[in-house]
Protein backbone atom coordinates (compact mmCIF):
# COMPACT_ATOMS: atom_id res chain seq x y z
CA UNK A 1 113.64 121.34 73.25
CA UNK A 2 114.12 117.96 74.72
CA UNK A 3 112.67 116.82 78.51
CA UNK A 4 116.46 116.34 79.00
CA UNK A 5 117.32 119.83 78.12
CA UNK A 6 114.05 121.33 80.06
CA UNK A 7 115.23 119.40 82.73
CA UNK A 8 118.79 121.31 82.93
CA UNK A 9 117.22 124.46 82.17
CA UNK A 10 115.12 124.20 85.03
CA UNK A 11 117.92 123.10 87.72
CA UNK A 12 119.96 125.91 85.95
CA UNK A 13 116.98 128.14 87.15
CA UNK A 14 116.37 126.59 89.96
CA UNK A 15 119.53 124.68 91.69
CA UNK A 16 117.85 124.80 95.33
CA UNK A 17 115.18 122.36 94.15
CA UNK A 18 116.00 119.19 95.12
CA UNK A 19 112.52 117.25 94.24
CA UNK A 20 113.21 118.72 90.67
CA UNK A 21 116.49 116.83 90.60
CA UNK A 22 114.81 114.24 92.04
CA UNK A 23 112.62 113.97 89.12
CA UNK A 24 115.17 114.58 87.06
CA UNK A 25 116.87 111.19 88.13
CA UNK A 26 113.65 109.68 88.10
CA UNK A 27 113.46 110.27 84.44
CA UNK A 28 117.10 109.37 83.59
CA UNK A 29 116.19 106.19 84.99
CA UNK A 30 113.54 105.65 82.34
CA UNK A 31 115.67 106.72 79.64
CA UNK A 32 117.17 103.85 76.76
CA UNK A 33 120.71 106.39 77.17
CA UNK A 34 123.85 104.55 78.31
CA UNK A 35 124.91 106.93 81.26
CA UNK A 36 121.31 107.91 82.13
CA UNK A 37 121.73 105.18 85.07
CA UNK A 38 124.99 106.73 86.11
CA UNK A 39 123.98 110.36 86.10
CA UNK A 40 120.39 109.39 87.98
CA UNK A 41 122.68 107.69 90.95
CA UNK A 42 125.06 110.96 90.74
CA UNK A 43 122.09 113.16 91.13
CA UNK A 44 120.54 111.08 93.85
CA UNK A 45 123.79 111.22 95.32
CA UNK A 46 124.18 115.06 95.11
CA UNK A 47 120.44 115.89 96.86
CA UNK A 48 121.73 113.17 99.76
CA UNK A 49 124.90 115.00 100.36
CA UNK A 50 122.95 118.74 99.91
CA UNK A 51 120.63 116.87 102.32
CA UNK A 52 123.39 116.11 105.15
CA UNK A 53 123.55 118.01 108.51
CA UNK A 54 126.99 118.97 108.60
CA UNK A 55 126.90 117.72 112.01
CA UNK A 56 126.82 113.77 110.70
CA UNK A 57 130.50 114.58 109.52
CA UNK A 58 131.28 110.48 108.63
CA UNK A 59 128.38 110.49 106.14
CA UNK A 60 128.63 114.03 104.56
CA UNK A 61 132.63 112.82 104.26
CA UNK A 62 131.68 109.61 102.45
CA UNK A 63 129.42 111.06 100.20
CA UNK A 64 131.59 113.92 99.14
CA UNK A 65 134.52 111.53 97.73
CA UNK A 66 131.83 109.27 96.33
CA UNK A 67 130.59 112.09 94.91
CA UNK A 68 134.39 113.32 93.49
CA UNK A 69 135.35 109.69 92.01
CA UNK A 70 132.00 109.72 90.16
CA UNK A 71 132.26 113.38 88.31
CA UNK A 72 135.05 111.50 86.06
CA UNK A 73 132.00 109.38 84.35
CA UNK A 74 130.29 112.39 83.29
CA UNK A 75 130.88 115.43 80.43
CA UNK A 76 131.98 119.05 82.21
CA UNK A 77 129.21 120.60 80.59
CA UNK A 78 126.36 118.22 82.09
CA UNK A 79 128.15 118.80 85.73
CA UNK A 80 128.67 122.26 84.91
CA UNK A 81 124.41 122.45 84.39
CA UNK A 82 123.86 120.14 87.67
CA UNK A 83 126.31 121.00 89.73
């Protein structure tokens, strides 16, 4: 099995864990893979919004449709594992 594939398994397992997707951007980052830089910024991106007090509307807002524009730059099964 492949540290990419543990990786999903685990925030399959586990999709409250945000320092495991943490890591998990932290690794795509080290990665030679040409949309490992792109999926590490969507994950960052996904813990921020998860992150958000719903109260801080403006941010949670921005982040969302940041969020939405980016999901077009990545496969429905690697969302479907992250998401």
């Amino acid at each position: 099995m492949t540290d990419e594939a543990v990786y999903l398994r685990q925030i399959r397992q586990r999709p409250e864990d945000l320092p495991l997707r943490l890591a998990y951007a932290e690794w795509l980052e080290n990665q030679p893979i040409p949309s490992a830089g792109s999926k590490a910024r969507y994950l960052r991106n996904w813990c921020e919004l998860a992150a958000i007090h719903l109260t801080d509307i403006n941010s949670y807002t921005a982040l969302a449709e940041r969020l939405e524009k980016a999901r077009s730059e990545h496969s429905e099964e690697w969302l479907a594992a992250v998401d």
